[in-house]
N, C-alpha and C. Protein backbone atom coordinates (compact mmCIF):
# COMPACT_ATOMS: atom_id res chain seq x y z
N UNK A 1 0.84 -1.19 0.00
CA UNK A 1 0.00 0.00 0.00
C UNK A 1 0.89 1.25 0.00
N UNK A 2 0.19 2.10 -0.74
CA UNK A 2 1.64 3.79 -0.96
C UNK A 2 1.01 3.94 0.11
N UNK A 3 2.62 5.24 0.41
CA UNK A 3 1.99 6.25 1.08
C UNK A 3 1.50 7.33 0.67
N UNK A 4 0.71 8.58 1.42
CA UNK A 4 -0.11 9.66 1.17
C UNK A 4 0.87 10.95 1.15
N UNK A 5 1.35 11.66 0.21
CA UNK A 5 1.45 12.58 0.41
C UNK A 5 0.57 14.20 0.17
N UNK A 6 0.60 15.21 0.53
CA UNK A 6 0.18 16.39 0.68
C UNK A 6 0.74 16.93 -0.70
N UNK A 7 0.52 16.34 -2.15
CA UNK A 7 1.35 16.85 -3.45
C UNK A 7 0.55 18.45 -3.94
N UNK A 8 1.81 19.08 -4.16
CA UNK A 8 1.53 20.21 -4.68
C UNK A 8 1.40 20.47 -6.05
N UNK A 9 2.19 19.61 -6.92
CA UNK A 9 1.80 19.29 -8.45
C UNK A 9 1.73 18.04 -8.43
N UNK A 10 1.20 17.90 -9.79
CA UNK A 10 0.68 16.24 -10.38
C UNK A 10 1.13 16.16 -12.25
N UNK A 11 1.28 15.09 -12.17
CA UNK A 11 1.89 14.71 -13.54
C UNK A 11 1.57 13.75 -14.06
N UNK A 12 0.39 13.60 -14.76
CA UNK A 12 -0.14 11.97 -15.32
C UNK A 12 0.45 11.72 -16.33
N UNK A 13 1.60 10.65 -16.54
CA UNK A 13 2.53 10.78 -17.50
C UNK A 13 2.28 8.98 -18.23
N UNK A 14 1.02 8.44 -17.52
CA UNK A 14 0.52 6.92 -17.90
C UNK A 14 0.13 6.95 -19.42
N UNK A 15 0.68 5.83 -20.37
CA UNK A 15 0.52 5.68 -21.73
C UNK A 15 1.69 6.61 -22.53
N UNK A 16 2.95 7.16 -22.10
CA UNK A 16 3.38 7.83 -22.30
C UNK A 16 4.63 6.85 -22.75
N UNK A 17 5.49 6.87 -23.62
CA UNK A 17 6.86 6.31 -23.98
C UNK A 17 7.83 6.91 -23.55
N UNK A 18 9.05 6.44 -23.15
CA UNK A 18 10.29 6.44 -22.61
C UNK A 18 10.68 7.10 -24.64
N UNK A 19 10.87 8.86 -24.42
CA UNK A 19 11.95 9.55 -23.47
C UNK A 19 10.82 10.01 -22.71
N UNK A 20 9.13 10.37 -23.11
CA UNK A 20 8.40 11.45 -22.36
C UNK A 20 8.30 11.19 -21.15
N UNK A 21 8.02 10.26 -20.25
CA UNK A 21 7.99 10.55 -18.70
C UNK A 21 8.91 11.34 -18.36
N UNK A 22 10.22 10.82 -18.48
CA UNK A 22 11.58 11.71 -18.26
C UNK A 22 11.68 12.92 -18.65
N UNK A 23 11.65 13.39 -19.34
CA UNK A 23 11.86 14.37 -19.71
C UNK A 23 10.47 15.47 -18.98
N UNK A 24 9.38 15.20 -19.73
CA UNK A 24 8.31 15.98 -19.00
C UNK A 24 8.40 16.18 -17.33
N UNK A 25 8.83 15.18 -16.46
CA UNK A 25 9.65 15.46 -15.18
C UNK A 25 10.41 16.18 -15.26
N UNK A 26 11.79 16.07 -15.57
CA UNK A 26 12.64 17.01 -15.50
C UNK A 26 12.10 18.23 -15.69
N UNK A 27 11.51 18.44 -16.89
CA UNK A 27 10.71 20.12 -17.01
C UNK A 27 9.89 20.61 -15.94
N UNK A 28 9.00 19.91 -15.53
CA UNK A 28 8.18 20.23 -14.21
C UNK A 28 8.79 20.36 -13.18
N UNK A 29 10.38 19.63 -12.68
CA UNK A 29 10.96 19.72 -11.56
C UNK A 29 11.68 21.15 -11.66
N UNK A 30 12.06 21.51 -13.10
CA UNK A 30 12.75 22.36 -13.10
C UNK A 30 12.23 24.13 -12.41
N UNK A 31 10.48 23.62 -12.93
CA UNK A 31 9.60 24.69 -12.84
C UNK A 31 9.65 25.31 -11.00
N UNK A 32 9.31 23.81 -10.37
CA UNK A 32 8.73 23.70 -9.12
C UNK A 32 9.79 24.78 -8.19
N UNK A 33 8.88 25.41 -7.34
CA UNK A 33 9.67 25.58 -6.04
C UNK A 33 10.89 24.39 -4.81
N UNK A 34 11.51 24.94 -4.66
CA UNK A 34 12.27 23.98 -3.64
C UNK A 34 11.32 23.73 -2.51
N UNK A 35 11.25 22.29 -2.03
CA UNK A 35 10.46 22.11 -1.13
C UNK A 35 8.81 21.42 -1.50
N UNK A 36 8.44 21.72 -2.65
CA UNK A 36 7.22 21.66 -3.31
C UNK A 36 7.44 19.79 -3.64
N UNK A 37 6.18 19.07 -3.58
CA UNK A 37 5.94 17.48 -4.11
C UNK A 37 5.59 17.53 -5.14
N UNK A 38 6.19 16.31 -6.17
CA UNK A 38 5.41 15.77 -7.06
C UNK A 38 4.95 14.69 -6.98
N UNK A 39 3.70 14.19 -7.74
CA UNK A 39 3.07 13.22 -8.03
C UNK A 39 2.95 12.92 -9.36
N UNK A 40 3.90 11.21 -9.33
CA UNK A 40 4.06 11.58 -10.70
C UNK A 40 3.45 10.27 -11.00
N UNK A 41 2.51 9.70 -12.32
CA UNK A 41 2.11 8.22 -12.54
C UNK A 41 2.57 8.43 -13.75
N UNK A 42 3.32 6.80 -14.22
CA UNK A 42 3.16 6.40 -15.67
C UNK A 42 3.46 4.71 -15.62
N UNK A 43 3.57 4.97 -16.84
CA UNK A 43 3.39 2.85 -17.39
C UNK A 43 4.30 2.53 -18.06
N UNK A 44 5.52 3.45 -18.60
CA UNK A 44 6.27 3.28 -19.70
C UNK A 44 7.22 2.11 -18.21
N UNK A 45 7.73 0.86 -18.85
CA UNK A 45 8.53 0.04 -17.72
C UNK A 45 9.94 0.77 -17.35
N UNK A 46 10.77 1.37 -18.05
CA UNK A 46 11.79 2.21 -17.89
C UNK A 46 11.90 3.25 -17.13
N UNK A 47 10.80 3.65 -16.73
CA UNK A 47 10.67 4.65 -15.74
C UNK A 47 10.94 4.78 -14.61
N UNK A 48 11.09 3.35 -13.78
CA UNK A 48 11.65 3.13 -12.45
C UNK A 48 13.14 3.99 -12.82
N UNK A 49 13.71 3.16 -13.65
CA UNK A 49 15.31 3.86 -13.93
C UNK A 49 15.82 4.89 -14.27
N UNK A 50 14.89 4.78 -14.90
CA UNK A 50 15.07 6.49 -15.73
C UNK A 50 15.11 7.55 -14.09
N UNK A 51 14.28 7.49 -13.43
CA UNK A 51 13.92 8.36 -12.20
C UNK A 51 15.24 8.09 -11.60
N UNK A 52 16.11 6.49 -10.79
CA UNK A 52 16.62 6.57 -10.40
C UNK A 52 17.62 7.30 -11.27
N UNK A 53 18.07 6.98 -12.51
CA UNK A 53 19.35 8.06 -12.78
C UNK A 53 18.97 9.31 -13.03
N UNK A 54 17.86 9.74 -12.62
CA UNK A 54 17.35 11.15 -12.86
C UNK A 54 17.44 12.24 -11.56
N UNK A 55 17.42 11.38 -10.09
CA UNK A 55 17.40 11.97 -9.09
C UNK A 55 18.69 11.76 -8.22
N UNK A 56 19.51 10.15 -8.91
CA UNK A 56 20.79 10.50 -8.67
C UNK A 56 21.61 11.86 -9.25
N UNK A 57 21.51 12.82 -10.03
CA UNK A 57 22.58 13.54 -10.53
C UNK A 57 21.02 14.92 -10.18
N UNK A 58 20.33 14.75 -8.93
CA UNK A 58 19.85 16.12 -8.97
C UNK A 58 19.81 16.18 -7.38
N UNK A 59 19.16 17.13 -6.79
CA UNK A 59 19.31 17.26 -5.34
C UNK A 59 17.74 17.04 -5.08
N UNK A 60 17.06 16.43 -6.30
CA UNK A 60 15.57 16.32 -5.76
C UNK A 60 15.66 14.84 -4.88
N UNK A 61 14.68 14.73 -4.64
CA UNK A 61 14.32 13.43 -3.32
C UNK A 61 13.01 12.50 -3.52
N UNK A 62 13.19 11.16 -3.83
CA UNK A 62 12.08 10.59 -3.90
C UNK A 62 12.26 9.71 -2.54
N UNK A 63 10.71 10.64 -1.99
CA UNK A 63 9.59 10.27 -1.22
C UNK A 63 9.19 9.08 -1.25
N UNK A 64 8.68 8.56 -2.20
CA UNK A 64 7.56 7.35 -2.17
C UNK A 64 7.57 6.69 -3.29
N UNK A 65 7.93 5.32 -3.43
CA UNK A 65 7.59 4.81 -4.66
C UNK A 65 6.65 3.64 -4.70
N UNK A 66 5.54 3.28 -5.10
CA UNK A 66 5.00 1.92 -5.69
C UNK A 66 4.38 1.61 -6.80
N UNK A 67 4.15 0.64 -7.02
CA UNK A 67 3.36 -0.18 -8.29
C UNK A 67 2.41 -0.76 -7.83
N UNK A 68 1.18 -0.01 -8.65
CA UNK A 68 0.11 -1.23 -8.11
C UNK A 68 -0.29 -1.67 -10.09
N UNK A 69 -0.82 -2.63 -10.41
CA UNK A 69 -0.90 -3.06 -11.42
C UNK A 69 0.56 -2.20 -12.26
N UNK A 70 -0.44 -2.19 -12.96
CA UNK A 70 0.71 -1.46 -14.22
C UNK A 70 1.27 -0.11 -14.19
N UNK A 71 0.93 0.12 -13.28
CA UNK A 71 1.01 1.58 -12.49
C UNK A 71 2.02 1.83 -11.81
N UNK A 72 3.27 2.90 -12.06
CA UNK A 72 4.28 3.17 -11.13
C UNK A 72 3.68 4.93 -11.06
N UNK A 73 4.10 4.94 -9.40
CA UNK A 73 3.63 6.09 -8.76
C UNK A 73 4.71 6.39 -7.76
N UNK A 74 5.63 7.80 -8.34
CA UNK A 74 6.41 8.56 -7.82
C UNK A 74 6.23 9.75 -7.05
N UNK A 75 6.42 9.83 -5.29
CA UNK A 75 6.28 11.08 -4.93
C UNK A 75 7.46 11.85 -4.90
N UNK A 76 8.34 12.87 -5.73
CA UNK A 76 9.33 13.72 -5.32
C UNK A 76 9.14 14.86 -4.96
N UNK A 77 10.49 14.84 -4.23
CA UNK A 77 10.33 15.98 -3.32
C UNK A 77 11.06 17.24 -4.10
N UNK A 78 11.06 18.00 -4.45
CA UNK A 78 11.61 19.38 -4.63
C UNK A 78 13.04 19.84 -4.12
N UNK A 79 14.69 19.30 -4.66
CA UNK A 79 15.58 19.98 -3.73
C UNK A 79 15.59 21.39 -4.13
């Protein structure tokens, strides 16, 4: 079961192909305030990774991750 966060943006990025999850993140993280959550869903399978090498080389922070069906659901945090 996820956990709940208090998200300040949202990003339905489900049905979407690997580069767009990634990338459309990065743009939205870029936007966000420091401190501010995202909520992010998609289906592309690459996306677990893509995030991890996406938040290794940034100072953002993932919060929360699960899968329920086909569904991966990312909460980051804003560095």
């Amino acid at each position: 079961m996820s956990e709940e966060f208090s998200q300040e943006e949202y990003l339905d990025a489900r049905g979407w192909a690997c580069p767009l999850p990634l990338l459309k993140t990065k743009q939205r993280l870029r936007k966000m305030d420091p401190g501010t959550i995202l909520k992010l869903l998609a289906t592309d399978p690459s996306t677990p990774k893509d995030m991890e090498v996406l938040l290794g080389k940034t100072k953002d922070e993932l919060l929360s991750f699960s899968k329920e069906e086909e569904v991966f659901c990312f909460y980051i945090k804003k560095g």
